[in-house]
PDB file of N, CA and C in Angstrom:
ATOM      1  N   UNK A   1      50.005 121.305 108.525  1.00  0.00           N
ATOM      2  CA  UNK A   1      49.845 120.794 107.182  1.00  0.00           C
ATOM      3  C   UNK A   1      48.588 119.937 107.083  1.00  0.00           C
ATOM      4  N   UNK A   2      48.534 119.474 108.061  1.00  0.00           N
ATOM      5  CA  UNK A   2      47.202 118.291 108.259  1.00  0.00           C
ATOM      6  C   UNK A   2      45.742 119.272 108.049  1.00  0.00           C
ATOM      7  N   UNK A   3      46.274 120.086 109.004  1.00  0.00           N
ATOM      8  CA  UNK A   3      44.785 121.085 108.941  1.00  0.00           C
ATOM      9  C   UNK A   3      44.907 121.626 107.470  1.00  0.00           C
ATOM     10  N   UNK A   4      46.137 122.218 106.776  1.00  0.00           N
ATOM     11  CA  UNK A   4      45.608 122.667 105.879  1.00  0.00           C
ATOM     12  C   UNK A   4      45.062 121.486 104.335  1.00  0.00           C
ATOM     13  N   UNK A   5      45.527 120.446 104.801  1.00  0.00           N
ATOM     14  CA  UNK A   5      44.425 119.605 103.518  1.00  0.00           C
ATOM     15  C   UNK A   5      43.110 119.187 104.074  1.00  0.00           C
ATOM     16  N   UNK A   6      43.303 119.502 105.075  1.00  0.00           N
ATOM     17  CA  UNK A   6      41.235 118.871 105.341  1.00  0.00           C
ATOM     18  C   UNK A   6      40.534 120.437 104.905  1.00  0.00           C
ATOM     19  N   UNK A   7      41.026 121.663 105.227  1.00  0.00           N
ATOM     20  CA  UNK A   7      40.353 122.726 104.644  1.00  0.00           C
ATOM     21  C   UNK A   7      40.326 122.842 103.300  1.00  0.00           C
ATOM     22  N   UNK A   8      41.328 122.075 102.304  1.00  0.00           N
ATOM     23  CA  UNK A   8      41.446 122.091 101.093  1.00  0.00           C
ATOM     24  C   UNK A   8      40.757 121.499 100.447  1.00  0.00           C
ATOM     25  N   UNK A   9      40.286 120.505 101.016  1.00  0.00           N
ATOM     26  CA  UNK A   9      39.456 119.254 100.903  1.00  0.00           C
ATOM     27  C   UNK A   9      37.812 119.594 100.661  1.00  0.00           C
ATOM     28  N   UNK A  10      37.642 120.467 101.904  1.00  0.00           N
ATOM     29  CA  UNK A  10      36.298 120.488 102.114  1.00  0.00           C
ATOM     30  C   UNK A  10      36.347 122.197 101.622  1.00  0.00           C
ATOM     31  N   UNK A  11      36.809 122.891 101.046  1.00  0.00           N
ATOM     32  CA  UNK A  11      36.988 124.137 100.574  1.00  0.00           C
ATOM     33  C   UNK A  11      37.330 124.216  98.959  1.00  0.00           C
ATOM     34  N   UNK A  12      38.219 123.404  98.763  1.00  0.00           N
ATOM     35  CA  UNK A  12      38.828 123.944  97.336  1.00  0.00           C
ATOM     36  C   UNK A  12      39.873 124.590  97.339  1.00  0.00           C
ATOM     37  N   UNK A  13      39.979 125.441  98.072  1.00  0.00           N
ATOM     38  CA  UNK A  13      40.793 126.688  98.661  1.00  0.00           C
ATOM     39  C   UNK A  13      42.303 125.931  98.631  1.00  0.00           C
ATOM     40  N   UNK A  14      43.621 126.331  97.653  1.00  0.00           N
ATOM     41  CA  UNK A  14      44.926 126.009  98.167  1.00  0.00           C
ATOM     42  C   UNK A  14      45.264 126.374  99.244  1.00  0.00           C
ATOM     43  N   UNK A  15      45.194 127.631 100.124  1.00  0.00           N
ATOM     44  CA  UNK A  15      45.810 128.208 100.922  1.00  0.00           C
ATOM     45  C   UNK A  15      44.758 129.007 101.821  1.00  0.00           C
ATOM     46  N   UNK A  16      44.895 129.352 103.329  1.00  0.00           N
ATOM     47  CA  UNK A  16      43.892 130.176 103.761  1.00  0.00           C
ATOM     48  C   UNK A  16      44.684 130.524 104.882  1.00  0.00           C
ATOM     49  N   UNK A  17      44.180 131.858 105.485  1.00  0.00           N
ATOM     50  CA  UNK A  17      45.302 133.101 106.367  1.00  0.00           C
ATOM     51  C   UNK A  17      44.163 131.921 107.613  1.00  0.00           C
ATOM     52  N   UNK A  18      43.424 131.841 107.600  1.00  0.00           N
ATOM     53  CA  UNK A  18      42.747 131.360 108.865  1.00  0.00           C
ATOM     54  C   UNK A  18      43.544 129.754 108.953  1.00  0.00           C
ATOM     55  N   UNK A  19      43.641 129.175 108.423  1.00  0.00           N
ATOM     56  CA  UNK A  19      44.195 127.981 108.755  1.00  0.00           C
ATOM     57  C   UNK A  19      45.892 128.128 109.293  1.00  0.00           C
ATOM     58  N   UNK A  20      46.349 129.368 108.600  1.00  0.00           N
ATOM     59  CA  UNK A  20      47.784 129.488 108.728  1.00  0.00           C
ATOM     60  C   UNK A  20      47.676 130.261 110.258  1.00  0.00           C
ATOM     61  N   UNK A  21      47.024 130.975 110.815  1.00  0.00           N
ATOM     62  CA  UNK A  21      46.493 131.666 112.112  1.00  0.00           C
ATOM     63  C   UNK A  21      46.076 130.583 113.061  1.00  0.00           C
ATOM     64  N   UNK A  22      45.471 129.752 112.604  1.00  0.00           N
ATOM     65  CA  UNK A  22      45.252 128.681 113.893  1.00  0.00           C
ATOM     66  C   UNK A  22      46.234 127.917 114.173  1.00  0.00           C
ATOM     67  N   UNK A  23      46.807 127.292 112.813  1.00  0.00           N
ATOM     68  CA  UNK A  23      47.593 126.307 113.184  1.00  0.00           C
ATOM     69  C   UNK A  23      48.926 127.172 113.992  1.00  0.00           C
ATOM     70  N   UNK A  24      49.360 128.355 113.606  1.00  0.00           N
ATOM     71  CA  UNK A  24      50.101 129.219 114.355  1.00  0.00           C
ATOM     72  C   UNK A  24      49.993 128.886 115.729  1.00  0.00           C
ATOM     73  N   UNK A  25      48.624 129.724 115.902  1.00  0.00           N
ATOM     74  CA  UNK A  25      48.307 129.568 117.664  1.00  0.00           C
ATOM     75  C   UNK A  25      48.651 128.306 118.215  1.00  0.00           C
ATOM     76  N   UNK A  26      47.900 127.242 117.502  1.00  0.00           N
ATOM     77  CA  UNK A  26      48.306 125.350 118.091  1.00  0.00           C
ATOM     78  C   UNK A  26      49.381 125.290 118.233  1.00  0.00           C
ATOM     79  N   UNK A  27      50.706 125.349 117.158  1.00  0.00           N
ATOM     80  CA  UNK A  27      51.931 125.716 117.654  1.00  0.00           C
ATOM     81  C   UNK A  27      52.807 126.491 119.102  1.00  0.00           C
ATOM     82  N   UNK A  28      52.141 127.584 119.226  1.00  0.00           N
ATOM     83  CA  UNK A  28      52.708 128.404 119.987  1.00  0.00           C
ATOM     84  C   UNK A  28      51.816 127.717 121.271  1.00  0.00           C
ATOM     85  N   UNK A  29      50.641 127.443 121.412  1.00  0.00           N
ATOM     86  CA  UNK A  29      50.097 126.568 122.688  1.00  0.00           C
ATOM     87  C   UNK A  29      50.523 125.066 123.283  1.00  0.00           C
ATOM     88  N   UNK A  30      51.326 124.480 122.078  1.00  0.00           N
ATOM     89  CA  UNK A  30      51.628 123.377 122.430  1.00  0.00           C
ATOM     90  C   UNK A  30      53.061 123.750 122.858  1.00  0.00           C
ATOM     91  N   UNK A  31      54.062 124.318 122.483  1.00  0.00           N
ATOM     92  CA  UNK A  31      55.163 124.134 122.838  1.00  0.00           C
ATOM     93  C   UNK A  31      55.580 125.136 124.121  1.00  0.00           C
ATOM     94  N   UNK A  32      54.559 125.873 124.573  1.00  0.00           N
ATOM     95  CA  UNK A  32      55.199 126.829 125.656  1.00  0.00           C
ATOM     96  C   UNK A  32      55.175 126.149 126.808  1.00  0.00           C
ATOM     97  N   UNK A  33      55.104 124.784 126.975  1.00  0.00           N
ATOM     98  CA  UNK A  33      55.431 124.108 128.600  1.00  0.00           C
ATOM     99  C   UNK A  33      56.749 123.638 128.351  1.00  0.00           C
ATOM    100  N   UNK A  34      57.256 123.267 127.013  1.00  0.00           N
ATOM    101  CA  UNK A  34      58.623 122.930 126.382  1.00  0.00           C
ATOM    102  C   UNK A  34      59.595 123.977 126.870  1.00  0.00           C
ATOM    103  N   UNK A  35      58.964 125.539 126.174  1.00  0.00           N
ATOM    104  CA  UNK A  35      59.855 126.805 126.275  1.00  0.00           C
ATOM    105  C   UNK A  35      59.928 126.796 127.665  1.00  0.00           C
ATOM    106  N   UNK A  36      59.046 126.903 128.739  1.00  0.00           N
ATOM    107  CA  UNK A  36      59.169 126.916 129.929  1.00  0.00           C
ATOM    108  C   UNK A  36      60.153 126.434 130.712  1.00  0.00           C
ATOM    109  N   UNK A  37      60.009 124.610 130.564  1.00  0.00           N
ATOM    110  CA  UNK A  37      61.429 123.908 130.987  1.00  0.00           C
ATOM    111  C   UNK A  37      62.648 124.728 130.496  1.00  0.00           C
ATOM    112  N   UNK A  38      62.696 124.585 129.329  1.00  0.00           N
ATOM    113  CA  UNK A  38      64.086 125.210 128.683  1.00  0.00           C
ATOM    114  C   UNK A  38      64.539 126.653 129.586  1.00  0.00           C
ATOM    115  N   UNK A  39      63.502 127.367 129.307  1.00  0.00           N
ATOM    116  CA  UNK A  39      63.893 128.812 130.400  1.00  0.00           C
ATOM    117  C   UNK A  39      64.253 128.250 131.647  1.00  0.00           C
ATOM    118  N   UNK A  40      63.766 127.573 132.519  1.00  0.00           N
ATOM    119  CA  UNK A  40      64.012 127.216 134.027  1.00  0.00           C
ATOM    120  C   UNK A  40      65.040 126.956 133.753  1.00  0.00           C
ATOM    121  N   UNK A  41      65.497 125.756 133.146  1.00  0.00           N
ATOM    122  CA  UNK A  41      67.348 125.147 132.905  1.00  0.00           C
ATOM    123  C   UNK A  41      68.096 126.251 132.834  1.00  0.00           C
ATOM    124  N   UNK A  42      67.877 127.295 131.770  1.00  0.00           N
ATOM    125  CA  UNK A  42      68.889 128.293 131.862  1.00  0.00           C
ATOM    126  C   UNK A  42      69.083 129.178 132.353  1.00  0.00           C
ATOM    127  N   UNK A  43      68.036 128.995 133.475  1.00  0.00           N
ATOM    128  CA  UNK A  43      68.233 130.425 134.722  1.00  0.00           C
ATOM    129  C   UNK A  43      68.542 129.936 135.448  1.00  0.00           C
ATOM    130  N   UNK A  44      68.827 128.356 136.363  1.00  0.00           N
ATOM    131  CA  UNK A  44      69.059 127.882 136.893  1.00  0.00           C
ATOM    132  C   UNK A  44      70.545 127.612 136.944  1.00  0.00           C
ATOM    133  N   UNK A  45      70.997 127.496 135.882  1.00  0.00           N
ATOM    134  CA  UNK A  45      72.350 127.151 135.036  1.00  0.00           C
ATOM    135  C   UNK A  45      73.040 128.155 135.224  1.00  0.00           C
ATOM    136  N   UNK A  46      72.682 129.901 134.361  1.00  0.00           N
ATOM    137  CA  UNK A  46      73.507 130.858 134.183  1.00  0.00           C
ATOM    138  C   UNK A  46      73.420 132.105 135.045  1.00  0.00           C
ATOM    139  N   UNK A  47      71.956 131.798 135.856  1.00  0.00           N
ATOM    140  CA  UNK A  47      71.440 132.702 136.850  1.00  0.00           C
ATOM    141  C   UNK A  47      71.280 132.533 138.327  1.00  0.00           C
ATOM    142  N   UNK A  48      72.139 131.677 138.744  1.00  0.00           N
ATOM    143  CA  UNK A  48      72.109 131.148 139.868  1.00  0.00           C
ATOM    144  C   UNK A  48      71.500 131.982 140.901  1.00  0.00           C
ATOM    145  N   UNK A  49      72.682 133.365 141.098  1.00  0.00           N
ATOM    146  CA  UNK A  49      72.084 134.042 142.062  1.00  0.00           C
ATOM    147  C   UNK A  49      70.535 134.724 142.057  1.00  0.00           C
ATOM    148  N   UNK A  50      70.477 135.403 140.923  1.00  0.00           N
ATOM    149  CA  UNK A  50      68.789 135.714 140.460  1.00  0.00           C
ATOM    150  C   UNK A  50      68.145 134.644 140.702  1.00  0.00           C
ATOM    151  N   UNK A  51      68.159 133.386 140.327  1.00  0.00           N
ATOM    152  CA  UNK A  51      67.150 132.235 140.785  1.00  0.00           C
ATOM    153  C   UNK A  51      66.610 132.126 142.634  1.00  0.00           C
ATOM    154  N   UNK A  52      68.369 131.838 143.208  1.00  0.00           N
ATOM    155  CA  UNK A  52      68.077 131.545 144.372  1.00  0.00           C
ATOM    156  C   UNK A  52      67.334 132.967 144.954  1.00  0.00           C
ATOM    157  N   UNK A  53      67.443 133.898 144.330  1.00  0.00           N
ATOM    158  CA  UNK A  53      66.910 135.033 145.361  1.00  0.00           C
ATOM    159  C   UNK A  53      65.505 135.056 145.098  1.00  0.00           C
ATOM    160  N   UNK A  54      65.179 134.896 143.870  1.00  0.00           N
ATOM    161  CA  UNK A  54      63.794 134.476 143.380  1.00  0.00           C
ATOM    162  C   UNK A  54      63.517 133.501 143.900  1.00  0.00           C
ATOM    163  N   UNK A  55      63.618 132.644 144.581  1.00  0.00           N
ATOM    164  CA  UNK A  55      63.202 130.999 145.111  1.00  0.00           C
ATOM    165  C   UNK A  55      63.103 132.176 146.912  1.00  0.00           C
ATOM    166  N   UNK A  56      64.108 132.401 147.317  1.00  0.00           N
ATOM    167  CA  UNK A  56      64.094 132.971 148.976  1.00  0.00           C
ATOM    168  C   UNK A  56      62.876 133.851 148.983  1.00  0.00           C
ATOM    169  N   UNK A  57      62.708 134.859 147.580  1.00  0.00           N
ATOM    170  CA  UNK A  57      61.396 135.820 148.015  1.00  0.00           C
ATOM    171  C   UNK A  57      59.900 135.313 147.928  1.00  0.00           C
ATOM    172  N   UNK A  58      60.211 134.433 147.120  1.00  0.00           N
ATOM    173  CA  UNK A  58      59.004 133.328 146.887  1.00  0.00           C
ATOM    174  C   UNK A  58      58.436 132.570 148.212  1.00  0.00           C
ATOM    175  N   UNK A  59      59.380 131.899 148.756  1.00  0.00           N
ATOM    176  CA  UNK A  59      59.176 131.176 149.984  1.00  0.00           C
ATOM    177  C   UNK A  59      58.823 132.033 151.206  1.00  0.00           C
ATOM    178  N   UNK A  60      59.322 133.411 151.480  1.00  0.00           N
ATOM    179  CA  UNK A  60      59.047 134.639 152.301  1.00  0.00           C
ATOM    180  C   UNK A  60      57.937 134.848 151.864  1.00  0.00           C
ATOM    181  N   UNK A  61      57.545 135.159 150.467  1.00  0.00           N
ATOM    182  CA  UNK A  61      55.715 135.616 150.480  1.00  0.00           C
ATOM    183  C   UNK A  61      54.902 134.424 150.954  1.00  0.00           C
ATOM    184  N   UNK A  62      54.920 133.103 150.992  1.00  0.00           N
ATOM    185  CA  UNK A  62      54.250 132.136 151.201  1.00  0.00           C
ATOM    186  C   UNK A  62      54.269 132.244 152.661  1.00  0.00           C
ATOM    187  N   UNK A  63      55.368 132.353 153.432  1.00  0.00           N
ATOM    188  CA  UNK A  63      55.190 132.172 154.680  1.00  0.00           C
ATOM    189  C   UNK A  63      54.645 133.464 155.336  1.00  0.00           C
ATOM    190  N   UNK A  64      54.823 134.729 154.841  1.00  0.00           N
ATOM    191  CA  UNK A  64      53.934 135.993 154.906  1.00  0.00           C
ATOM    192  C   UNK A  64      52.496 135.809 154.518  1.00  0.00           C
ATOM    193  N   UNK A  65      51.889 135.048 154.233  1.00  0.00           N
ATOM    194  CA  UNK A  65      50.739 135.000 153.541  1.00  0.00           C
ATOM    195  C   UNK A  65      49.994 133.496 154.611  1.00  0.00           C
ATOM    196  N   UNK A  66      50.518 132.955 155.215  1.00  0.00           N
ATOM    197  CA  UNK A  66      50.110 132.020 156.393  1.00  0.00           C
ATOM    198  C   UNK A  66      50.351 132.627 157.344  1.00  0.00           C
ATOM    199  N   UNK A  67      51.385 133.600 158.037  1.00  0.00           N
ATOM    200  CA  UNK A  67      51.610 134.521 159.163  1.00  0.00           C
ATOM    201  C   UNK A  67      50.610 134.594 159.640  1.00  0.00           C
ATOM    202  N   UNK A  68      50.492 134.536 160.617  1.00  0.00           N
ATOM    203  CA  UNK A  68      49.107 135.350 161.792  1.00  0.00           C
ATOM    204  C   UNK A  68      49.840 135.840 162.794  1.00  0.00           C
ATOM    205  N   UNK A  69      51.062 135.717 163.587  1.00  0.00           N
ATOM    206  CA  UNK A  69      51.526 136.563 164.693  1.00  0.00           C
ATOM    207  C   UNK A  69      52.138 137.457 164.173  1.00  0.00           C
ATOM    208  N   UNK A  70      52.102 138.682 163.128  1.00  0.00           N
ATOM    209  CA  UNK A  70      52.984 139.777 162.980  1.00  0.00           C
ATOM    210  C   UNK A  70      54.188 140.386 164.030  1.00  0.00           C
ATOM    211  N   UNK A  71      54.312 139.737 165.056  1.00  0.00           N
ATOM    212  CA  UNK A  71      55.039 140.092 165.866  1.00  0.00           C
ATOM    213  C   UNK A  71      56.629 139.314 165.613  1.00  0.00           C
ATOM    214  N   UNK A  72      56.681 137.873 165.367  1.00  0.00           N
ATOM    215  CA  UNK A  72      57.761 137.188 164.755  1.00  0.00           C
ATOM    216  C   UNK A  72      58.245 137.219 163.419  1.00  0.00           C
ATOM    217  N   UNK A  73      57.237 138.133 162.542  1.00  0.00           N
ATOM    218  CA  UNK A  73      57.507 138.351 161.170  1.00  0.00           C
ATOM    219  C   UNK A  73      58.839 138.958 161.461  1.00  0.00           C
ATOM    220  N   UNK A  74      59.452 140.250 161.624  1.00  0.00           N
ATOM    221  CA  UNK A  74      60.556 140.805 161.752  1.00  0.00           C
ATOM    222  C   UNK A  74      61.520 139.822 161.731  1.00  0.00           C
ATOM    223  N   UNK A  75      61.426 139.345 163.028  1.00  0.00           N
ATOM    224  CA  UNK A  75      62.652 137.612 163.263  1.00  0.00           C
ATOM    225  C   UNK A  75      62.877 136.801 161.890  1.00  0.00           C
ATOM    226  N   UNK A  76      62.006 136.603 161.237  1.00  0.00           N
ATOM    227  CA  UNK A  76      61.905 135.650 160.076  1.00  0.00           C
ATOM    228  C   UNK A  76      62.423 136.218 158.972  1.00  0.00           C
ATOM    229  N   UNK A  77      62.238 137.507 158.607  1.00  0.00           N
ATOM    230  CA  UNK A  77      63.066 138.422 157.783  1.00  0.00           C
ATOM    231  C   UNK A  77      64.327 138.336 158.041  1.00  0.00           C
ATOM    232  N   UNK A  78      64.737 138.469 158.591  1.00  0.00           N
ATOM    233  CA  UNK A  78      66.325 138.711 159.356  1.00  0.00           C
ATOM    234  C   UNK A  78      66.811 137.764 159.009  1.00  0.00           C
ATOM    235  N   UNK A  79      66.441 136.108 159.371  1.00  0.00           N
ATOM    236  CA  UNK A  79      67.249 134.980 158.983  1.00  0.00           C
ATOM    237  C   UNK A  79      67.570 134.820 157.378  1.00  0.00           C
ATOM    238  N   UNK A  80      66.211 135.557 156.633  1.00  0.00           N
ATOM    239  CA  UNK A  80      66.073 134.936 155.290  1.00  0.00           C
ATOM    240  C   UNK A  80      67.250 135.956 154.815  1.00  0.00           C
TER     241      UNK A  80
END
């Protein structure tokens, strides 16, 4: 709303698709670290098992990705 009276201001213009398009985007850029939390809570909450298996394959690529003896990789699979 703010943006659209300073364009009104310095335009004349009641209404404009470009002000309603940005301020859109600002919207949708500011709140997706919000949506984010919110998603984590409820996969965490209602998705337990999908999470934890997503957290185990996560931690397996990290430690696959520091590996240098390919020979104990096998062993390390097995436990996970």
């Amino acid at each position: 709303m703010v943006l659209q009276r300073i364009v009104q201001a310095l335009t004349g213009s009641t209404r404009s698709a470009v002000v309603t398009v940005i301020s859109t985007l600002l919207i949708t850029v500011l709140f997706q670290p919000l949506r984010h939390r919110i998603q984590n809570a409820i996969d965490r909450r209602f998705y337990r098992r999908k999470y934890n298996a997503q957290q185990v394959l996560e931690s397996f690529a990290a430690q696959l990705r520091n590996e240098t003896d390919l020979k104990t990789l096998p062993h390390d699979k097995r436990r996970v």
